[in-house]
Protein backbone atom coordinates (compact mmCIF):
# COMPACT_ATOMS: atom_id res chain seq x y z
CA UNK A 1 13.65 10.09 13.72
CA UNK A 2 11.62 12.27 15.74
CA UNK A 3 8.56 14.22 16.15
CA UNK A 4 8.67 18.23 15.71
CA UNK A 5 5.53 20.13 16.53
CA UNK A 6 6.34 22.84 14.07
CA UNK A 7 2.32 23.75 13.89
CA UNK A 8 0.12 23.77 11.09
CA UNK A 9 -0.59 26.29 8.65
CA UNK A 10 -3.47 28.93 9.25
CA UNK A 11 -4.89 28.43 5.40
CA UNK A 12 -4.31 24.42 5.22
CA UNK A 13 -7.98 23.28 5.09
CA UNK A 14 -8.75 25.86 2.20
CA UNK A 15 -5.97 24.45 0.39
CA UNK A 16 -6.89 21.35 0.78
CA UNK A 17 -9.96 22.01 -0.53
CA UNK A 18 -8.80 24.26 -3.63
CA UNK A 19 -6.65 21.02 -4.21
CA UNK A 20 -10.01 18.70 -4.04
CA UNK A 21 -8.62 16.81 -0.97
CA UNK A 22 -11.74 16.66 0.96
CA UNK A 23 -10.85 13.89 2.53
CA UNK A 24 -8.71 15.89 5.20
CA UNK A 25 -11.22 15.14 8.11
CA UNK A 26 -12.92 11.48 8.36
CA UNK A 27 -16.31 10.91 9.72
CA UNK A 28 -15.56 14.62 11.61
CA UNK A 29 -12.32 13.47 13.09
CA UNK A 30 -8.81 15.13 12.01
CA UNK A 31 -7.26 12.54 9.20
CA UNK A 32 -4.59 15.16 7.62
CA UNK A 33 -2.74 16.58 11.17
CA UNK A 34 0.77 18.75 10.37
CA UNK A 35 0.62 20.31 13.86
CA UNK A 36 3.45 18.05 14.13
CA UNK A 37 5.78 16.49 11.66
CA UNK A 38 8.56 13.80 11.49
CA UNK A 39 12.04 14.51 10.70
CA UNK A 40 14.65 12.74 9.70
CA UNK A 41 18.10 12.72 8.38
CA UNK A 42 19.03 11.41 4.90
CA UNK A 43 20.59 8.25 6.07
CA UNK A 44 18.14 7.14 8.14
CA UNK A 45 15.86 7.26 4.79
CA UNK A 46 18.89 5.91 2.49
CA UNK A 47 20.15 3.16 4.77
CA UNK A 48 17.16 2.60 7.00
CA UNK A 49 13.95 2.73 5.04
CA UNK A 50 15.00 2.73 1.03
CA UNK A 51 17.03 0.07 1.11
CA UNK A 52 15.33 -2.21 3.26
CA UNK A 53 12.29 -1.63 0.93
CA UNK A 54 14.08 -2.31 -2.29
CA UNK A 55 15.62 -5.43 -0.97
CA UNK A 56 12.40 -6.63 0.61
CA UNK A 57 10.65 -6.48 -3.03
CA UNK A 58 13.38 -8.29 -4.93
CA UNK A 59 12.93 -11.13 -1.64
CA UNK A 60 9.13 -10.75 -2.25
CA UNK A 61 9.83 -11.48 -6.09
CA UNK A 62 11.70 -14.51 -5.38
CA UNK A 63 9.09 -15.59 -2.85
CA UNK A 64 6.29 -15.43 -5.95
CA UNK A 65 8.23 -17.62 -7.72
CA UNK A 66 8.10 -20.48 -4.99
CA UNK A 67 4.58 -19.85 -4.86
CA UNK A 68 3.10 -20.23 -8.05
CA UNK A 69 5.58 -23.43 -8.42
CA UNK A 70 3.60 -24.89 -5.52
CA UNK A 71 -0.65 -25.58 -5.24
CA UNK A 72 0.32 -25.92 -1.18
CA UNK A 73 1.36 -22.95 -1.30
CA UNK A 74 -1.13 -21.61 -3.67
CA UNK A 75 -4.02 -23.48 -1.13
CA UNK A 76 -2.57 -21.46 1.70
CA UNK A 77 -3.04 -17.99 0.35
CA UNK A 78 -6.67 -18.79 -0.33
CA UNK A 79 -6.20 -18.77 -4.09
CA UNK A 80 -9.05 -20.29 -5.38
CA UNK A 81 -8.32 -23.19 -7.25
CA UNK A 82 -10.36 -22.32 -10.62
CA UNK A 83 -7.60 -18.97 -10.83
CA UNK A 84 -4.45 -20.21 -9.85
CA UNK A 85 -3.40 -20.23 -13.79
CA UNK A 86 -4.53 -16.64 -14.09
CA UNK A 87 -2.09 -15.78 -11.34
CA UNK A 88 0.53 -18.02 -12.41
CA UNK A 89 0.40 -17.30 -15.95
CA UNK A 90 0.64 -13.66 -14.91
CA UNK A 91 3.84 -14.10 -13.53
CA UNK A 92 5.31 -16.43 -15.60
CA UNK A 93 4.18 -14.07 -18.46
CA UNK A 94 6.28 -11.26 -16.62
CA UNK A 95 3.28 -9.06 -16.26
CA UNK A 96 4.58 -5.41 -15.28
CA UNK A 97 3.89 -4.03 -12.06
CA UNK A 98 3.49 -0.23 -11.00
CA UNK A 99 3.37 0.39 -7.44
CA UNK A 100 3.12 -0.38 -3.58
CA UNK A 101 3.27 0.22 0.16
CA UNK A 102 5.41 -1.61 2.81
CA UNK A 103 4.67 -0.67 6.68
CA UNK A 104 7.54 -0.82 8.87
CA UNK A 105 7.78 -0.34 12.46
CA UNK A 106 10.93 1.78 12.38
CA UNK A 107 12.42 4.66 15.09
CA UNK A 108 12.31 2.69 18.06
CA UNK A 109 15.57 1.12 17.94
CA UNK A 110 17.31 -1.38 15.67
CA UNK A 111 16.36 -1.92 11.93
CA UNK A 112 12.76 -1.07 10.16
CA UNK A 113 11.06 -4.42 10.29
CA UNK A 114 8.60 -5.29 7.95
CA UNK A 115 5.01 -5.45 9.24
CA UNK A 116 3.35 -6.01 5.66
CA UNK A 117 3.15 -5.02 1.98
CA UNK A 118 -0.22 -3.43 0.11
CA UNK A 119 1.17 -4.15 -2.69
CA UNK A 120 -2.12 -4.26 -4.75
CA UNK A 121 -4.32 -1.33 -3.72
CA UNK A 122 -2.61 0.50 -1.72
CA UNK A 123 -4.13 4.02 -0.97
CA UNK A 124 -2.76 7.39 0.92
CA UNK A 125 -1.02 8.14 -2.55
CA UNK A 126 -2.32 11.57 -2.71
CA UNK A 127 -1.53 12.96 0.26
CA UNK A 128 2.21 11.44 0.26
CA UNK A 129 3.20 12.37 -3.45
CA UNK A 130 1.09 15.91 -3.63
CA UNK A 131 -0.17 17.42 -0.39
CA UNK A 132 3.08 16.37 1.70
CA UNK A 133 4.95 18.14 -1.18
CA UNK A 134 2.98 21.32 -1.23
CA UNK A 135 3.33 21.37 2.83
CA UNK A 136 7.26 21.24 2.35
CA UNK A 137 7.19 24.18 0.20
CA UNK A 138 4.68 26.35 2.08
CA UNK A 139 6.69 25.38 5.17
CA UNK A 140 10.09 26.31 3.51
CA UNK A 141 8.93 29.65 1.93
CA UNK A 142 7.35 30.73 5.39
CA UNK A 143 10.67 30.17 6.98
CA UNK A 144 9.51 27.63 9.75
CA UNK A 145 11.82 25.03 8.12
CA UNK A 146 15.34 25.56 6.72
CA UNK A 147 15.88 26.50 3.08
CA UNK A 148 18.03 22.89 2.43
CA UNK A 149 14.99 20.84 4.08
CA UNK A 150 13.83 17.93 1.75
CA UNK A 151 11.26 14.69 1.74
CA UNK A 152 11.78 11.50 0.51
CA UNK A 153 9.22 12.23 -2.19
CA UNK A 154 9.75 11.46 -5.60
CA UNK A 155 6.40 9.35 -6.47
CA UNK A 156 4.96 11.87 -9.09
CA UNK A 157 7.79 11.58 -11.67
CA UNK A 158 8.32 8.10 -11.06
CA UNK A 159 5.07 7.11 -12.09
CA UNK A 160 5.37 9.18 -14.92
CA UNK A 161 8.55 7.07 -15.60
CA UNK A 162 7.15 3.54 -14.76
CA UNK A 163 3.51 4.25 -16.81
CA UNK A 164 5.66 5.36 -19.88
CA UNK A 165 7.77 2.39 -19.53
CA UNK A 166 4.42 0.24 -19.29
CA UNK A 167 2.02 1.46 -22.18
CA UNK A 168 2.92 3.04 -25.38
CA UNK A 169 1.87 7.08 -25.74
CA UNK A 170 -1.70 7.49 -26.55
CA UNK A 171 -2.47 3.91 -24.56
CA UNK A 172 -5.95 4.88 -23.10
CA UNK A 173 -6.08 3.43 -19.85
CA UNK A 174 -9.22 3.41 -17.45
CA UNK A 175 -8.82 3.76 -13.94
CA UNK A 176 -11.81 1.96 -11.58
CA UNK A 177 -12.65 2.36 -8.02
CA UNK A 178 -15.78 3.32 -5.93
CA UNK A 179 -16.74 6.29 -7.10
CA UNK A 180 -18.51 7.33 -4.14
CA UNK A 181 -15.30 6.58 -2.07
CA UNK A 182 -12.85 9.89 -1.86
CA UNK A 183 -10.05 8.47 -0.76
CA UNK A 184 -9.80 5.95 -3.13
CA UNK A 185 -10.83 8.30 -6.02
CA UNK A 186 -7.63 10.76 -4.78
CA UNK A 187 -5.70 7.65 -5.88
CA UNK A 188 -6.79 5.97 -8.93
CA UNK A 189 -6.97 10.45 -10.50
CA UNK A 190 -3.44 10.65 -8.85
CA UNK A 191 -1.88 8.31 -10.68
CA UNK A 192 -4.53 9.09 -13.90
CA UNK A 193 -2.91 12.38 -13.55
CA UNK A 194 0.48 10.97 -13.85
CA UNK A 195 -0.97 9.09 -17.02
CA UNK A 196 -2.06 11.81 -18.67
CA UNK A 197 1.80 13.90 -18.15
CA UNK A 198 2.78 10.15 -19.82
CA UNK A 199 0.65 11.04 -22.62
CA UNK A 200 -1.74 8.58 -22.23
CA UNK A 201 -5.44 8.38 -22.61
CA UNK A 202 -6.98 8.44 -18.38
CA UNK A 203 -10.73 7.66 -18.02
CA UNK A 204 -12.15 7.07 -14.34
CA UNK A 205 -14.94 4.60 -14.81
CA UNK A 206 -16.99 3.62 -11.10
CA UNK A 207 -15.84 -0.07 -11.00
CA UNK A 208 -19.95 -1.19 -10.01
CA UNK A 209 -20.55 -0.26 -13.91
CA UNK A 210 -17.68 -2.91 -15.62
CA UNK A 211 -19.87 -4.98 -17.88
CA UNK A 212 -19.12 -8.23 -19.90
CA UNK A 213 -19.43 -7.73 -23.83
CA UNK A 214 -21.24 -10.25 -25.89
CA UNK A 215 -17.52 -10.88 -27.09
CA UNK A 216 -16.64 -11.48 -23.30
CA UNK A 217 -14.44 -8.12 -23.24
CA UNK A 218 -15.04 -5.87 -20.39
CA UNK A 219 -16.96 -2.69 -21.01
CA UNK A 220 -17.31 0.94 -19.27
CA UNK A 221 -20.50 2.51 -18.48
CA UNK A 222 -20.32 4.17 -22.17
CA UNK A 223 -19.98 0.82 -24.02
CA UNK A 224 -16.44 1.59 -24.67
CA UNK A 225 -14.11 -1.49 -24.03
CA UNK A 226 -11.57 -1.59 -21.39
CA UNK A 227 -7.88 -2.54 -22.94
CA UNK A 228 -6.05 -1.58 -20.57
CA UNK A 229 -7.68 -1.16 -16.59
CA UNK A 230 -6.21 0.30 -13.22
CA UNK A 231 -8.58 -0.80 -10.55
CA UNK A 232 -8.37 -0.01 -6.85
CA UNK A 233 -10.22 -3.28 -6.48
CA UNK A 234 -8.28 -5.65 -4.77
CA UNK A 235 -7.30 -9.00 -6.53
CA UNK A 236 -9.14 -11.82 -3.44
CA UNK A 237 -12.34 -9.82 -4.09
CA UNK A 238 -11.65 -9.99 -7.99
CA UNK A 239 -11.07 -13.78 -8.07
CA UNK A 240 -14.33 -14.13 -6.22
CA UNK A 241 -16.88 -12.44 -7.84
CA UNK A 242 -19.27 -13.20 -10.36
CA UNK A 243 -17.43 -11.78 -13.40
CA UNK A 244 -14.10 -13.97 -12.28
CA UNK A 245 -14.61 -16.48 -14.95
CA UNK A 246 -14.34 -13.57 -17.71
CA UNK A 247 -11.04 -12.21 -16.78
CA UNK A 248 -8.29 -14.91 -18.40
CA UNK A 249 -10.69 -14.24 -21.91
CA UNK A 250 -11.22 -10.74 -21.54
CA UNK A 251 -7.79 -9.55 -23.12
CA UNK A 252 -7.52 -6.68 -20.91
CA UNK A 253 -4.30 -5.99 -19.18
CA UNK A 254 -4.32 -5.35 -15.55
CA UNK A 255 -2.87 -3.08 -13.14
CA UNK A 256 -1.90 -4.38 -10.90
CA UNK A 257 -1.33 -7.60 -12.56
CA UNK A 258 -3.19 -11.08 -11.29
CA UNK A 259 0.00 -12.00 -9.39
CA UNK A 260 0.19 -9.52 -6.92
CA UNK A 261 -2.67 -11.26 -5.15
CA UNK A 262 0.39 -13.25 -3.75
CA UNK A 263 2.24 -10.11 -2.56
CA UNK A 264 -0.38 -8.23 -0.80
CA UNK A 265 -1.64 -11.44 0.88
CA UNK A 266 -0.44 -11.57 4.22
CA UNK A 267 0.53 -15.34 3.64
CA UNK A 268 3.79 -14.11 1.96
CA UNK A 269 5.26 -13.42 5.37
CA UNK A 270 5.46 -16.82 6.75
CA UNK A 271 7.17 -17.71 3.26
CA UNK A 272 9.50 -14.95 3.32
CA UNK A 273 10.36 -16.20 6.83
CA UNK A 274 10.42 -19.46 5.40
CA UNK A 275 13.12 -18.85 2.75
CA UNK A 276 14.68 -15.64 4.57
CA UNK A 277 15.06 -16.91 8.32
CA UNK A 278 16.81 -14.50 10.24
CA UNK A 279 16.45 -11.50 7.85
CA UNK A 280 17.24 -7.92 9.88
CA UNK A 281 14.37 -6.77 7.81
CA UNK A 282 12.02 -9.41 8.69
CA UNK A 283 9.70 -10.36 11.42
CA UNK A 284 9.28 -14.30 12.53
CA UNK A 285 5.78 -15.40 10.52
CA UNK A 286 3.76 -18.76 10.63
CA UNK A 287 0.92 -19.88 9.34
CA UNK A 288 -1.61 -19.95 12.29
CA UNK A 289 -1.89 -24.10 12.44
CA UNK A 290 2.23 -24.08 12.38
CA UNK A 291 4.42 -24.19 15.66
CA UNK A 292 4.68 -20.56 16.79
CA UNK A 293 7.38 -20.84 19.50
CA UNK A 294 10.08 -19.33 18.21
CA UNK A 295 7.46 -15.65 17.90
CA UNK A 296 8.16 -14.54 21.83
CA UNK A 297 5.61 -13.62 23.91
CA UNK A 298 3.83 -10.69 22.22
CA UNK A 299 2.75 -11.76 18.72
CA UNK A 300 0.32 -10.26 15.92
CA UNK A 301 -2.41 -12.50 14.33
CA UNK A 302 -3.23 -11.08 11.07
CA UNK A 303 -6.23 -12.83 8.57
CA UNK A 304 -4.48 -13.31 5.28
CA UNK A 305 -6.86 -10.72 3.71
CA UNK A 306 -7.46 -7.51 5.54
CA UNK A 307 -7.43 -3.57 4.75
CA UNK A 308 -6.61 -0.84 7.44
CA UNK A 309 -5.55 -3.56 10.24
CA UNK A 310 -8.91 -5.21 10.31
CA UNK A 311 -8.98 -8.34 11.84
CA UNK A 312 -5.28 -8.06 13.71
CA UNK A 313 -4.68 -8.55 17.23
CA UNK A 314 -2.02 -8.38 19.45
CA UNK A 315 -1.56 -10.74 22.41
CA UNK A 316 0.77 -11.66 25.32
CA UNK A 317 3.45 -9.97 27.02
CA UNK A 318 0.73 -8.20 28.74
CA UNK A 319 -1.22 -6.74 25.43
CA UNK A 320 -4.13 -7.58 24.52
CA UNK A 321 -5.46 -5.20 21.75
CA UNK A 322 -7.84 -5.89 18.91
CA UNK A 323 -9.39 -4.02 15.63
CA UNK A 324 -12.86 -3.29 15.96
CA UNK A 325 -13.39 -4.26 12.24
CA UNK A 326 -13.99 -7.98 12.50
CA UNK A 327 -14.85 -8.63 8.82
CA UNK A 328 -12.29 -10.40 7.70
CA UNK A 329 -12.26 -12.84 10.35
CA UNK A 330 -13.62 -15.59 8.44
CA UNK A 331 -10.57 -15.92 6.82
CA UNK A 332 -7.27 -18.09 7.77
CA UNK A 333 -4.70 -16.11 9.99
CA UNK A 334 -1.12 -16.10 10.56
CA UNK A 335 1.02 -14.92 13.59
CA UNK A 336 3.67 -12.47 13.20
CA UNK A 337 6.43 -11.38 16.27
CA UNK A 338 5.05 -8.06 17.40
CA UNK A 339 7.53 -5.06 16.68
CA UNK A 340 6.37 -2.20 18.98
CA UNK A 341 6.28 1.15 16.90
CA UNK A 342 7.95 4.39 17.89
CA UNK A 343 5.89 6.22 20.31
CA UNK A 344 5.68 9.68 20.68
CA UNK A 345 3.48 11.18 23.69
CA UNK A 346 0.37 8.70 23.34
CA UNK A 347 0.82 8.39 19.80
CA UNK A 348 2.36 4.97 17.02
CA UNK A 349 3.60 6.00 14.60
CA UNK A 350 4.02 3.55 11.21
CA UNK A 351 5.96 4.10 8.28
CA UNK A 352 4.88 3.33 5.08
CA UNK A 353 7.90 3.06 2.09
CA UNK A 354 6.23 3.50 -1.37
CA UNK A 355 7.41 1.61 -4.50
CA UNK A 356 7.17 2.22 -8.00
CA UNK A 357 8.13 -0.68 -9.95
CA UNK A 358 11.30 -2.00 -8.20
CA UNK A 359 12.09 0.97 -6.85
CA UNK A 360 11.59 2.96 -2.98
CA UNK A 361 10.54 6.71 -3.72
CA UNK A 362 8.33 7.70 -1.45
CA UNK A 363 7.29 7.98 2.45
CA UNK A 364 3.93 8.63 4.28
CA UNK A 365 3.58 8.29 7.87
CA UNK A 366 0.69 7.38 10.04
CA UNK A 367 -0.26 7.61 13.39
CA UNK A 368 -3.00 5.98 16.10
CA UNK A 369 -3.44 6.31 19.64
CA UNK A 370 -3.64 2.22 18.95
CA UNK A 371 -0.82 0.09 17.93
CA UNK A 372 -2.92 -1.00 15.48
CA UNK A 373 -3.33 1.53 12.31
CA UNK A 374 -6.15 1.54 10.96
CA UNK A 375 -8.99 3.74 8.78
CA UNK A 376 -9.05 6.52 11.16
CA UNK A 377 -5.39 6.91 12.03
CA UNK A 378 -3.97 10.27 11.03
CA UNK A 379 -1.86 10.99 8.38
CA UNK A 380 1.72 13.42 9.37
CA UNK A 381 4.49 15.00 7.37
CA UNK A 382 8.17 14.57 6.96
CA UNK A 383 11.02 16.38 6.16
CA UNK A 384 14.62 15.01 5.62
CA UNK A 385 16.95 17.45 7.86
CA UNK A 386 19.23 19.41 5.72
């Protein structure tokens, strides 16, 4: 793995634009930068990212099982108690899943440890699956990379693949999120747009306009009722708002489904660690109140709930770094063994390994002057070296 500073392209903000990705510059600061881009060679994807990824999710399957099989468990992933059936149901019910994102610190020697899994609403889809691609092939056709360069970038087709296994053609689906929120609308139309090559019905919906029917069904902003929802809404939030009680009677089917509140809590690592001690893949985890000698020096508190490393901190071993974004600090924390992250002049860099159903076919990379990412880290490239 390793950095090239190949340049960018002299038209890349009008194409960004032309492609509606408007997001490429955050609060004025550069978010999309391919002045520079990571390359890599195929088995360093195959052998050292893929297949950690896939095995990781078939661990993280088994670890859902032990959780929903145990209200300890359940009470230490801040499920609240009124929803634990939802969630267990949901898995026990074999409730299909579609997609996620593990971050692994990966390229600075030894295997890709895993640093966590968004595996409910996980964003940076577009840019991976359709503005990465389009960079490849500008970058190809201008001659600045060679003719055999690829990317580990097959997320397009396989959610195709994965929705049509899903739904039925002509399911209508509605796909929620803020619509005010750009980033988060580039996902949720992403994968609509994948929907709608599936043959299936895609309606975007602003997730602050779901009603409650008189029949207890959930409703759009056009009185038309939801069957079938994809919301970028993430399940802790769900399970504690107002309309929580509804869900379990609304007969809508959910992506992604109630029990991936289990996987994209950060709890999961100390009970991967639990039944997985020792795992290459792995990092040491505990629960915060739990004996965390056996970390080392340097370790990584993390609230159980967080987005875009708010709340984490890194301490001893001569760091001592902190997220600005305190607003999840109300909730419980665990500690994880810090993994430092390649660095590359004063830059981290973090990969993140996308999954459609059980599957690795995708990579994005980010990058911080902190070894914390976070909202305003930048997003790079990749090419596979032919």
């Amino acid at each position: 793995m390793r950095r090239d500073d190949l340049g960018a392209r002299d038209d890349w903000e009008a194409k960004a634009e032309a492609a509606g990705f408007t997001f490429h510059h955050l609060d004025g600061a550069l978010y999309w930068d391919e002045s520079a881009a990571y390359a890599f060679t195929l088995d360093q994807i195959e052998t050292g990212l893929e297949a950690p990824a896939e095995e990781l999710h078939a661990m993280c399957r088994e670890a859902v099982a032990e959780i929903v099989a145990s209200q300890e468990l359940m009470e230490r992933l801040c499920i609240p108690e009124p929803h634990r059936d939802l969630v267990a149901d949901s898995w026990r019910s074999e409730d299909p899943e579609l997609y996620g994102r593990m971050d692994f610190a990966y390229g600075a020697g030894g295997p890709a440890k895993l640093l966590e899994y968004n595996a409910d609403t996980p964003t940076t889809l577009y840019e991976t699956s359709g503005f990465q691609w389009h960079w490849l092939e500008d970058m190809i056709a201008a001659g600045r990379l060679p003719q055999d360069a690829d990317q580990f970038n097959g997320l397009h087709e396989a959610l195709v693949a994965r929705l049509s296994e899903i739904f039925a053609p002509g399911t209508d689906i509605h796909f929620a999120a803020f619509a005010d929120a750009p980033e988060d609308y580039a996902t949720v139309e992403t994968i609509g747009w994948a929907a709608r090559e599936a043959d299936m019905g895609a309606h975007f919906t602003d997730i602050r306009k779901i009603g409650v029917t008189d029949a207890g069904q959930f409703s759009d902003e056009e009185d038309r009722v939801i069957g079938t929802l994809f919301k970028l809404y993430p399940w802790e939030d769900m399970l504690r708002d107002d309309f929580a009680d509804a869900i379990a009677g609304a007969g809508c089917r959910m992506l992604e489904p109630a029990w991936k509140a289990l996987v994209s809590n950060k709890g999961i690592l100390p009970v991967l660690w639990r039944m997985f001690p020792g795992h290459p893949n792995l990092l040491a985890s505990v629960f915060a109140d739990e004996d965390a000698g056996g970390l080392g020096d340097a370790v990584v508190e993390k609230p159980v709930f967080s987005r875009e490393g708010a709340g984490v901190r890194i301490r001893g071993a001569g760091l001592d770094d902190s997220s600005a974004d305190t607003g999840y600090d109300a909730h419980p924390r665990i500690l994880q063994t810090y993994a430092p992250l390649p660095r590359f002049g004063d830059d981290h860099a973090v990969c993140g390994v996308w999954l459609v159903g059980r599957q690795a076919h995708g990579l994005g990379i980010r990058e911080d002057t902190s070894r914390i990412t976070q909202d305003t880290s930048r997003f790079r490239p990749h090419y596979i070296m032919g």
